[in-house]
N, C-alpha and C. Protein backbone atom coordinates (compact mmCIF):
# COMPACT_ATOMS: atom_id res chain seq x y z
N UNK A 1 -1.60 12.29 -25.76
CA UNK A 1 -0.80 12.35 -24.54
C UNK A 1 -1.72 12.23 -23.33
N UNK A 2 -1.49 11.34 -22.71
CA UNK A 2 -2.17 11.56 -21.32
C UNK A 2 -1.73 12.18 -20.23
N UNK A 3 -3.21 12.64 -19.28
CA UNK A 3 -3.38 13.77 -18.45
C UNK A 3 -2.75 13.72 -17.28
N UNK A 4 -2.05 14.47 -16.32
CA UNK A 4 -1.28 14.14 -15.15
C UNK A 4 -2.48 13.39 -14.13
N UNK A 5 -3.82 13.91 -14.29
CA UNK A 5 -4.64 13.43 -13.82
C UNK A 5 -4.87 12.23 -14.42
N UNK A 6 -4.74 11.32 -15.12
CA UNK A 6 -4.77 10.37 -15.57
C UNK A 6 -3.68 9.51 -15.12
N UNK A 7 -2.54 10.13 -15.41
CA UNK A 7 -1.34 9.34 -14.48
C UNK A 7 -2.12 9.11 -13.54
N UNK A 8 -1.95 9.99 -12.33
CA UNK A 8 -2.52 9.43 -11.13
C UNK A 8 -3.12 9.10 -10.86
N UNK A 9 -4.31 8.60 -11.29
CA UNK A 9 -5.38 8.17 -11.24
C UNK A 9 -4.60 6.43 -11.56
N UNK A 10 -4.13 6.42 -12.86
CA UNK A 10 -3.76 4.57 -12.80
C UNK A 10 -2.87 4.39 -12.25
N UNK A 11 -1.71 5.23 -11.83
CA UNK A 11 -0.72 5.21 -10.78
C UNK A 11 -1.40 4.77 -9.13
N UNK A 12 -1.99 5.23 -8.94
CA UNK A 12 -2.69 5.24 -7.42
C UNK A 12 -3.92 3.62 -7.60
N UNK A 13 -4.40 3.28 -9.20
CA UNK A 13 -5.25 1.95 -8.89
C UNK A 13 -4.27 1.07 -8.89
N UNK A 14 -3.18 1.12 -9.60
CA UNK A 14 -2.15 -0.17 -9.70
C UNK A 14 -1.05 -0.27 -9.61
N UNK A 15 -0.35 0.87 -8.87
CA UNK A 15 0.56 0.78 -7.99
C UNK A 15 0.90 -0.47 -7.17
N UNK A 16 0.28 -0.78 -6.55
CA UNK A 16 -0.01 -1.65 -5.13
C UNK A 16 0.19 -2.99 -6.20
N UNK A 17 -0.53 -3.33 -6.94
CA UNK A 17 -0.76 -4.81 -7.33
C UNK A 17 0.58 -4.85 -8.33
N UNK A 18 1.24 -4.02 -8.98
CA UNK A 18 2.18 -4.23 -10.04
C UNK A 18 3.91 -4.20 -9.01
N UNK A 19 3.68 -3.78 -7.90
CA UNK A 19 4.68 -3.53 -6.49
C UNK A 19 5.06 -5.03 -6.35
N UNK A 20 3.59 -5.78 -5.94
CA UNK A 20 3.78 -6.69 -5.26
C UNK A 20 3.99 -8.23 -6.18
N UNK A 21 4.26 -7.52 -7.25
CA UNK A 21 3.81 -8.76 -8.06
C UNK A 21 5.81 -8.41 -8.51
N UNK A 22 6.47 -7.37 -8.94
CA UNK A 22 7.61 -7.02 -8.64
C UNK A 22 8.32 -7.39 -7.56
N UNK A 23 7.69 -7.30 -6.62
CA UNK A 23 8.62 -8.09 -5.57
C UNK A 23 8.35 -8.99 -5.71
N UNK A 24 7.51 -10.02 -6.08
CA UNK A 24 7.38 -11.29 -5.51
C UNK A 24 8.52 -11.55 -6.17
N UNK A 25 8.64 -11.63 -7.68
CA UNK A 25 9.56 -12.02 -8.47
C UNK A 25 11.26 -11.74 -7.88
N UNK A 26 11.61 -10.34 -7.87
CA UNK A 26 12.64 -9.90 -7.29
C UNK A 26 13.30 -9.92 -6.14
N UNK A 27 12.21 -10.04 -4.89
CA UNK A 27 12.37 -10.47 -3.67
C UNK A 27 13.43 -9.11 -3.03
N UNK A 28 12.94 -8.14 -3.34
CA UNK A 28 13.82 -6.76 -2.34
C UNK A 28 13.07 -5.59 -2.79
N UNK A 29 12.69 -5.04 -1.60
CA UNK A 29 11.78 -4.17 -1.11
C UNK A 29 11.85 -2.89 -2.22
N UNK A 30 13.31 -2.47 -1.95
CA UNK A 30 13.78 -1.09 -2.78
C UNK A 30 13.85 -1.59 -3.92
N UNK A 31 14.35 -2.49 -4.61
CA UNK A 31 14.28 -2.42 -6.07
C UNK A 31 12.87 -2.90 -6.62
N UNK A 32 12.34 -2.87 -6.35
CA UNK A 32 10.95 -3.44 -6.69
C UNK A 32 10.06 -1.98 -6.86
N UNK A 33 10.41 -1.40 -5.54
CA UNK A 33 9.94 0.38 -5.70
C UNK A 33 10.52 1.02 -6.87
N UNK A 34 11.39 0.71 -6.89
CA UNK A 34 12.24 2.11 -7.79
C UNK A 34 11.81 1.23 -9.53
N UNK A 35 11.70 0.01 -9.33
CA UNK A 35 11.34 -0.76 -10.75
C UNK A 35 9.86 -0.22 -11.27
N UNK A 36 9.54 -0.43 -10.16
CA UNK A 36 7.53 -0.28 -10.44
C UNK A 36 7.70 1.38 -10.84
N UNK A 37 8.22 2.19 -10.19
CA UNK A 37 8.47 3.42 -10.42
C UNK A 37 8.47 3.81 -11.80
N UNK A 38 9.40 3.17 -11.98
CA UNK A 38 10.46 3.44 -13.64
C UNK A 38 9.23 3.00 -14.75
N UNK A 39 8.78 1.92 -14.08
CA UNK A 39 7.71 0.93 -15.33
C UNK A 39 6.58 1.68 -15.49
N UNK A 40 5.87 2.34 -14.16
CA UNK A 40 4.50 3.58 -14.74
C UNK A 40 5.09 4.37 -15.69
N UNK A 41 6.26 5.05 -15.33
CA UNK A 41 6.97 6.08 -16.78
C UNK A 41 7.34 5.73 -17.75
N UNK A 42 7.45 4.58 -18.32
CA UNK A 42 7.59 4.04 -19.49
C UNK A 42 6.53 3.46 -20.08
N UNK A 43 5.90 2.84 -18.96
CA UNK A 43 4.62 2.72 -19.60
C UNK A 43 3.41 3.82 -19.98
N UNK A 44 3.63 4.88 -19.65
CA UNK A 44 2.91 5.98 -19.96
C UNK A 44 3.44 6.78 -20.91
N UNK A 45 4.61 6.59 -21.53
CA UNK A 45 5.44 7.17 -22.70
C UNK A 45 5.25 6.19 -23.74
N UNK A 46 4.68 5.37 -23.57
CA UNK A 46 4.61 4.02 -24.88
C UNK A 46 3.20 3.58 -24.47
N UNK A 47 1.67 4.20 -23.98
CA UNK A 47 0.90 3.97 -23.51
C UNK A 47 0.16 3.92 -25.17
N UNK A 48 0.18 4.29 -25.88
CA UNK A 48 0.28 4.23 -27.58
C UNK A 48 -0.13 3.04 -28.15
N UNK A 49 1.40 2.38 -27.82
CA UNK A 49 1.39 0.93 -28.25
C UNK A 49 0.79 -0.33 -27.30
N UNK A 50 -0.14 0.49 -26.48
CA UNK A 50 -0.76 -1.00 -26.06
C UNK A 50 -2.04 -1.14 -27.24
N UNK A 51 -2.13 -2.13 -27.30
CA UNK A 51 -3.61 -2.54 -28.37
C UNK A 51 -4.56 -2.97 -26.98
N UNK A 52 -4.56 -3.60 -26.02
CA UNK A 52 -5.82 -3.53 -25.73
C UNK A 52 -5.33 -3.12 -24.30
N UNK A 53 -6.01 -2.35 -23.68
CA UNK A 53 -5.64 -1.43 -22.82
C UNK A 53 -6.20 -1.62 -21.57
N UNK A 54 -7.08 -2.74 -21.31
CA UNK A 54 -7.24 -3.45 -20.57
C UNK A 54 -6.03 -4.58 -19.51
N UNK A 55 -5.41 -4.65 -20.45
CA UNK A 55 -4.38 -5.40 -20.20
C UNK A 55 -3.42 -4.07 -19.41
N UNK A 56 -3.18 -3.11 -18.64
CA UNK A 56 -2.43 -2.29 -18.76
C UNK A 56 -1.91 -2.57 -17.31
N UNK A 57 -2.57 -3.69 -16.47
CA UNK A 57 -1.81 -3.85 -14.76
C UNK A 57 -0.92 -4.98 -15.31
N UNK A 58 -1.03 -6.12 -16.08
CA UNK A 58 -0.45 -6.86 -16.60
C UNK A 58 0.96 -6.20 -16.81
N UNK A 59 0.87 -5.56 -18.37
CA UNK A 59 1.27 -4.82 -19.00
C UNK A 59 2.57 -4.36 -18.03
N UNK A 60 2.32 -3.47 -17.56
CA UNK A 60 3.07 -2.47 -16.32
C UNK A 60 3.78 -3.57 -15.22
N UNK A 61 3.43 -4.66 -15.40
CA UNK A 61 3.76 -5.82 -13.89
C UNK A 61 4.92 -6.11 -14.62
N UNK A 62 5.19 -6.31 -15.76
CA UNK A 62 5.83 -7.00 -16.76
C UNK A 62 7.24 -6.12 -17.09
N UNK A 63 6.46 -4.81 -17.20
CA UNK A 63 8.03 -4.03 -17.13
C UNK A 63 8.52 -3.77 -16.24
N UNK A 64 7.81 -3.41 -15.01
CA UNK A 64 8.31 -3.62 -13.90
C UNK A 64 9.60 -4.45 -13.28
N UNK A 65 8.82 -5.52 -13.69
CA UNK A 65 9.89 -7.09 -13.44
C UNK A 65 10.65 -7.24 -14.10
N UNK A 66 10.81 -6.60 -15.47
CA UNK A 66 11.98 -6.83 -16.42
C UNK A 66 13.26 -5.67 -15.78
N UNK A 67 12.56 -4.75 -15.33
CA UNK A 67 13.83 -3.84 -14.89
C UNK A 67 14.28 -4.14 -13.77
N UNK A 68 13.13 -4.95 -13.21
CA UNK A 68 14.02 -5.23 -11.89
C UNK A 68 14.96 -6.24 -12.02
N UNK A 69 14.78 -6.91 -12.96
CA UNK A 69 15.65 -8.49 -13.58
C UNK A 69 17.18 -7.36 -14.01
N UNK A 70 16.98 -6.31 -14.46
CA UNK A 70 17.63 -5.60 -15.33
C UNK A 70 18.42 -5.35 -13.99
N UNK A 71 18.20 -4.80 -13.17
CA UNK A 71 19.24 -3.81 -11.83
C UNK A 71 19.46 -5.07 -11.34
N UNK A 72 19.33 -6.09 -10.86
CA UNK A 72 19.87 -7.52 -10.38
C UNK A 72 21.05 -8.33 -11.28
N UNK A 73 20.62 -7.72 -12.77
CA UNK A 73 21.97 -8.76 -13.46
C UNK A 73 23.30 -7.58 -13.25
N UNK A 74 22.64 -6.59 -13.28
CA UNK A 74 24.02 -5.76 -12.84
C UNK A 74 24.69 -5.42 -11.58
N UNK A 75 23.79 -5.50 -10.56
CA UNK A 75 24.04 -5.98 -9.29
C UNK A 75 25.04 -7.01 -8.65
N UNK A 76 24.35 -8.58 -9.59
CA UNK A 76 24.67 -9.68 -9.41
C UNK A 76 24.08 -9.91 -7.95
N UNK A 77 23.65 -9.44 -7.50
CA UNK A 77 23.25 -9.84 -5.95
C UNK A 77 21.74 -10.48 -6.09
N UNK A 78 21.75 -11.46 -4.95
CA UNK A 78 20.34 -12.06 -4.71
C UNK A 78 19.82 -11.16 -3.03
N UNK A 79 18.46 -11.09 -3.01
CA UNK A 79 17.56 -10.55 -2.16
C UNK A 79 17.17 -11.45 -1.76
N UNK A 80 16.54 -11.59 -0.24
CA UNK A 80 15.16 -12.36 -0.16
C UNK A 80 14.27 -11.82 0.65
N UNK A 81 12.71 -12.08 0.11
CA UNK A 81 11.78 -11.89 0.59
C UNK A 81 11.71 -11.66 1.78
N UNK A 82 10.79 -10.91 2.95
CA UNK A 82 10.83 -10.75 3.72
C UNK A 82 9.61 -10.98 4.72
N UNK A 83 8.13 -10.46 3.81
CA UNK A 83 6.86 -11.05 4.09
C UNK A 83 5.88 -10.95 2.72
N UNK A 84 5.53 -11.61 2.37
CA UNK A 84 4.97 -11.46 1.11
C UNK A 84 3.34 -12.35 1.39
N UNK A 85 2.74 -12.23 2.88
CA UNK A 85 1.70 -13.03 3.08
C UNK A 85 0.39 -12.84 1.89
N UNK A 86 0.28 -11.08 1.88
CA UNK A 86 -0.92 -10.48 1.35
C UNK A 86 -0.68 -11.36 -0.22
N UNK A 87 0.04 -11.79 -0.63
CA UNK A 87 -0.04 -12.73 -1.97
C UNK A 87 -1.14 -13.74 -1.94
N UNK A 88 -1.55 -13.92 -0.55
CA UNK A 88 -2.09 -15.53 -0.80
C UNK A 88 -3.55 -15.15 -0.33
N UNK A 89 -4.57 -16.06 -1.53
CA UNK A 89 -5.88 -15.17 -1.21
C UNK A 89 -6.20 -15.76 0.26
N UNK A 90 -7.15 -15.15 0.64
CA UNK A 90 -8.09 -15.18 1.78
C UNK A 90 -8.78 -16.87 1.76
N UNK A 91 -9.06 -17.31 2.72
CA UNK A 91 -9.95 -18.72 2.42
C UNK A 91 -10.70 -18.19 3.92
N UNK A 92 -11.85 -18.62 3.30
CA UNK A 92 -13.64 -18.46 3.94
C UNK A 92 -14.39 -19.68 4.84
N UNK A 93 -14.87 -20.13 5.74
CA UNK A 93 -15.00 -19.43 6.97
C UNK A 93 -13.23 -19.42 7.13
N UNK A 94 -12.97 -18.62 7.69
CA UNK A 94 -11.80 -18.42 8.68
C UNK A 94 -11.78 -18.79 10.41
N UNK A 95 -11.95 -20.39 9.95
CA UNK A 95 -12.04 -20.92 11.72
C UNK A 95 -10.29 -20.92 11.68
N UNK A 96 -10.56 -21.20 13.39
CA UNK A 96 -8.87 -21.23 13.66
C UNK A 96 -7.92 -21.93 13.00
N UNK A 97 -8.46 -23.32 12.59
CA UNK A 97 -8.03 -24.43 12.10
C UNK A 97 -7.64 -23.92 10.76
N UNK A 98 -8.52 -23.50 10.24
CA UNK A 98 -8.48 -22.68 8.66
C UNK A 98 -7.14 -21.87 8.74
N UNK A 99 -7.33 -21.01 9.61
CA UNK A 99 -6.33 -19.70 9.70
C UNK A 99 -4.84 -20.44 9.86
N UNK A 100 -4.59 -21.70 10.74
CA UNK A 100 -3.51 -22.19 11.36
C UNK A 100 -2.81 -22.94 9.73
N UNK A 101 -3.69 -23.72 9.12
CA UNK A 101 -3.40 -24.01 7.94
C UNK A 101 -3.04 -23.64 6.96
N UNK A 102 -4.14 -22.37 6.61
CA UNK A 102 -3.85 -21.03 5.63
C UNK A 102 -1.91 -20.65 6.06
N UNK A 103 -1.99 -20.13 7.19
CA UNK A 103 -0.85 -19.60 7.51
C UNK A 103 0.77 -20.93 6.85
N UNK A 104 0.14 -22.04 7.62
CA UNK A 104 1.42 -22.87 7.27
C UNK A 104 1.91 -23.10 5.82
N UNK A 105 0.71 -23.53 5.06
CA UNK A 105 0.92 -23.84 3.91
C UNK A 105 1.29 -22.37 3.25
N UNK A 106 1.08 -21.49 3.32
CA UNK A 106 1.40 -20.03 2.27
C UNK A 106 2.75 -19.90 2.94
N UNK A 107 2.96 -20.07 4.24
CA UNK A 107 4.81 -19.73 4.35
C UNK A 107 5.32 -20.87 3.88
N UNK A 108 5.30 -22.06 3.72
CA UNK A 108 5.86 -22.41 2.69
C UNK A 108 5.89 -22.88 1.62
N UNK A 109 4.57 -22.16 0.73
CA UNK A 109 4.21 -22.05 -0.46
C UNK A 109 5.51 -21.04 -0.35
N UNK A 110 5.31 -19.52 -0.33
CA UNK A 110 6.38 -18.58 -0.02
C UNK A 110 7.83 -19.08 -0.04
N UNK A 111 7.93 -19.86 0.75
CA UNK A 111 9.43 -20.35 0.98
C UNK A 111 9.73 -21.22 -0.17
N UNK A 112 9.17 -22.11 -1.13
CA UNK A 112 9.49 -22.48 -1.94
C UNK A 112 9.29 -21.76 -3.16
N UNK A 113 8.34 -20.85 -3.67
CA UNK A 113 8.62 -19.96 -4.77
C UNK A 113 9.62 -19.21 -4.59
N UNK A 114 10.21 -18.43 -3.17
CA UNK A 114 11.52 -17.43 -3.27
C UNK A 114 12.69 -18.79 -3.66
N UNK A 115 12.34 -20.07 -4.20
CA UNK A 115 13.64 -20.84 -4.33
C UNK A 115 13.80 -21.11 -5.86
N UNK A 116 12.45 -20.95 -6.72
CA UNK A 116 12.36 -20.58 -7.83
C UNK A 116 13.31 -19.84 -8.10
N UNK A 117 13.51 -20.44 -9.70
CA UNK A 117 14.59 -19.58 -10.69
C UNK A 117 13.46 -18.41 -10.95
N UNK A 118 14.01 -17.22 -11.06
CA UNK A 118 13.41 -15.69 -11.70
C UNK A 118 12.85 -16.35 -13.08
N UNK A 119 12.93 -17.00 -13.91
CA UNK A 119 12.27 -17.30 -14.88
C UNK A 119 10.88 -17.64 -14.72
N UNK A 120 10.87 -18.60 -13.79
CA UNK A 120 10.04 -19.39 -13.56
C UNK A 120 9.14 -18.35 -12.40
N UNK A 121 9.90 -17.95 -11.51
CA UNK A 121 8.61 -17.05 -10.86
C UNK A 121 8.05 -16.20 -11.66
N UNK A 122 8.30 -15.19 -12.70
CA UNK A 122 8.15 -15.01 -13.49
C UNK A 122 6.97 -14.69 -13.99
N UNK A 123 6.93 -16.17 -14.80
CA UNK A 123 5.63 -16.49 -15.68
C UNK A 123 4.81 -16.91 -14.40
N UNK A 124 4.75 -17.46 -13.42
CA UNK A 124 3.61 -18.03 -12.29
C UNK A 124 3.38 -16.85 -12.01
N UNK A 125 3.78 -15.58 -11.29
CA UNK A 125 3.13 -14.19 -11.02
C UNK A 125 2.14 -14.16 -12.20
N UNK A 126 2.67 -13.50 -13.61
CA UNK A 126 1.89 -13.10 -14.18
C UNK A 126 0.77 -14.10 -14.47
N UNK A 127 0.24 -15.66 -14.59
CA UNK A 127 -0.32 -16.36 -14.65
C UNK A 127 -1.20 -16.28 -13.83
N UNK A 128 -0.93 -16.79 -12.52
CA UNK A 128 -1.54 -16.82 -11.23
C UNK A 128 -2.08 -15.69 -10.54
N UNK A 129 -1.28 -14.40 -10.42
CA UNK A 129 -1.67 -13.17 -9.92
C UNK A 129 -2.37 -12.15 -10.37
N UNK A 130 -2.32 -12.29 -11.82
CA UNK A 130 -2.63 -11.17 -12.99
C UNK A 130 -3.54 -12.63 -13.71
N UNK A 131 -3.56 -13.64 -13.60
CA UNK A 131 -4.90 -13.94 -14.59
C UNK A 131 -4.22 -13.86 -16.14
N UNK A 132 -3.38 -13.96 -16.77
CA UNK A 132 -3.00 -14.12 -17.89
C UNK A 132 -3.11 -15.18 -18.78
N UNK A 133 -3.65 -15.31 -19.59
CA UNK A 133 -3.45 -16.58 -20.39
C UNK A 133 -2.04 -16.43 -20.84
N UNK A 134 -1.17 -18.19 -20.95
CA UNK A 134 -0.44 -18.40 -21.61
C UNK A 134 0.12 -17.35 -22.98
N UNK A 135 -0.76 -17.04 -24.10
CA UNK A 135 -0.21 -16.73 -24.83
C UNK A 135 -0.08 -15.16 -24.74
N UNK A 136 -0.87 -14.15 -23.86
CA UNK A 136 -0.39 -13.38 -23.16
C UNK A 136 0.86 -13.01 -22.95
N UNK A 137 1.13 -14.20 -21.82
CA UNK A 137 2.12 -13.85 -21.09
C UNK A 137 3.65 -13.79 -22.40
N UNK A 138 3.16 -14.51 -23.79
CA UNK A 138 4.12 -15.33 -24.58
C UNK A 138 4.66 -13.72 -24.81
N UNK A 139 3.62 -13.03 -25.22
CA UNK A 139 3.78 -11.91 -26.36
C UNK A 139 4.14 -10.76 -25.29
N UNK A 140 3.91 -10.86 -23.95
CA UNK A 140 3.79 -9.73 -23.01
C UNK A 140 6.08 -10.20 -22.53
N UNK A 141 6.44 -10.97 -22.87
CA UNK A 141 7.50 -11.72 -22.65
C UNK A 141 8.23 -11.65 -23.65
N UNK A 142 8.24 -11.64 -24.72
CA UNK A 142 8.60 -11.76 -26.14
C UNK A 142 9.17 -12.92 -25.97
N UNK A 143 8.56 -14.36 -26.16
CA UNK A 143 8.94 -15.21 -25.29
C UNK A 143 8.31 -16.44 -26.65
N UNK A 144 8.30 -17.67 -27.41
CA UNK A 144 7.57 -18.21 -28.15
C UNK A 144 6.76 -18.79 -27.13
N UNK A 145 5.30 -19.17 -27.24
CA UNK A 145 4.45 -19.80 -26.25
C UNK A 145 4.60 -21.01 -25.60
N UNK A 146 5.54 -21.88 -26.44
CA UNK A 146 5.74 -23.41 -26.16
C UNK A 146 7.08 -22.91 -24.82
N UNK A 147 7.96 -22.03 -25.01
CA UNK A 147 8.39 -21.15 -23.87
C UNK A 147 8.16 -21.81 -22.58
N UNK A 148 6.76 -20.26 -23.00
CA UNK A 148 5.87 -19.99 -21.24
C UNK A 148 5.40 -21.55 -21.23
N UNK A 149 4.67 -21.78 -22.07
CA UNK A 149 4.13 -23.32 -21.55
C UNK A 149 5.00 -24.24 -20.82
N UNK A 150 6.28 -24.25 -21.42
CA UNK A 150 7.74 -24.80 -20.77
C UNK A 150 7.54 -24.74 -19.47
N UNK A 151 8.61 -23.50 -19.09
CA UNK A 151 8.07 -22.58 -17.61
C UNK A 151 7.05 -22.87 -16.82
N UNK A 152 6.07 -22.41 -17.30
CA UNK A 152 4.83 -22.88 -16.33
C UNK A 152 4.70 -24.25 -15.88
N UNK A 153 4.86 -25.17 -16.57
CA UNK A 153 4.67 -26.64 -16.85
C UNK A 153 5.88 -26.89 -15.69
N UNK A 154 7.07 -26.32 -15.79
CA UNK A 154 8.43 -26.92 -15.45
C UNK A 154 8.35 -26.33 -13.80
N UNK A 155 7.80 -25.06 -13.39
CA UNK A 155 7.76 -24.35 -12.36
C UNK A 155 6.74 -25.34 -11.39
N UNK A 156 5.65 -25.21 -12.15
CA UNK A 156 4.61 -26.06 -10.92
C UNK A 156 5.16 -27.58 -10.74
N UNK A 157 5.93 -28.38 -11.53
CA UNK A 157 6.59 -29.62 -11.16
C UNK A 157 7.22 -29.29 -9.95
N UNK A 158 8.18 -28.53 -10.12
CA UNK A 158 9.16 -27.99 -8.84
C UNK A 158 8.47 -27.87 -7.42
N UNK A 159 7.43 -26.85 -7.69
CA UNK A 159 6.83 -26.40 -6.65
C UNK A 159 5.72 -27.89 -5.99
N UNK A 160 4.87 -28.40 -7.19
CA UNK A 160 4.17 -29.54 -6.35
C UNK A 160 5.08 -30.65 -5.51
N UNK A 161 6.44 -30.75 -6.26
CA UNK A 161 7.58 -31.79 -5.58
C UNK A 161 7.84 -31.34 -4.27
N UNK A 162 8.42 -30.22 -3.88
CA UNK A 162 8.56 -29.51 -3.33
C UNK A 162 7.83 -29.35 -1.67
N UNK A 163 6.49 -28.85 -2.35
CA UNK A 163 4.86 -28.93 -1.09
C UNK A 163 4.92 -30.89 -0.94
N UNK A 164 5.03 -31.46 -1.85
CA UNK A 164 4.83 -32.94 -1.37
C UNK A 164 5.32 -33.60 -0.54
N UNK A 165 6.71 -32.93 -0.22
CA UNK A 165 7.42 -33.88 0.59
C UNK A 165 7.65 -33.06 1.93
N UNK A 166 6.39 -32.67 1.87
CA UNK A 166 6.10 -31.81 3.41
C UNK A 166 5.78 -32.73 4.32
């Protein structure tokens, strides 16, 4: 059994990154809280069955997002995003030109992933944000790999079509 001090301790390192990776997918502030919430407590009641435990921000991003998929089909309601900048890394020097660019292209990088199907944002969070390999994400999904490969494959078509005809 693990220690309350232990909770908090991985509660307080990956909170923040399993939040934002929940919203990205879900796109609403409160259910993304109360998801990420729910997903440290389940994931710390089944902390057992992880085999490699490394994987455990992944891991936790994943249930997260499934419950939040979970309170949305019963909902039926769609959210949208509101600022989700801190998603997009940093780019170095940061001249103005940089910054003016950075900015345009991530709002509507942004604006076209919140147009993504939830499937498809999905697997690109955990891919892109979390560093997952494909077959990862297959087994972290209960998902067959040719699946996620699907998805992934089918998502970035969308999205490069999408940025192209900017």
């Amino acid at each position: 059994m693990i220690s309350n001090h232990s909770f908090e301790t991985l509660f307080d390192l990956y909170y923040e990154k399993v939040y934002r990776s929940t919203y990205l997918i879900i796109q609403n502030e409160g259910i993304a809280q109360d998801a990420t919430q729910e997903a440290f407590i389940e994931a710390f009641k089944n902390l057992d069955k992880l085999r490699n435990k490394e994987k455990f921000p992944a891991w936790v991003a994943v249930i997260a997002s499934n419950k939040a998929i979970d309170i949305l089909r019963k909902n039926r309601k769609l959210f949208l995003v509101h600022n989700i900048d801190d998603f997009i890394p940093n780019i170095s020097p940061l001249t103005p030109d940089v910054v003016l660019i950075k900015k345009e292209t991530s709002d509507e990088l942004v604006l076209q992933l919140k147009q993504l199907s939830v499937i498809y944002r999905e697997v690109i969070v955990l891919r892109y944000f979390h560093n997952l390999q494909d077959s990862e994400i297959a087994t972290i999904l209960n998902l067959p790999l040719g699946t996620v490969k699907s998805r992934l494959h089918r998502a970035k078509i969308i999205l490069r079509k999408k940025m192209s005809t900017l």
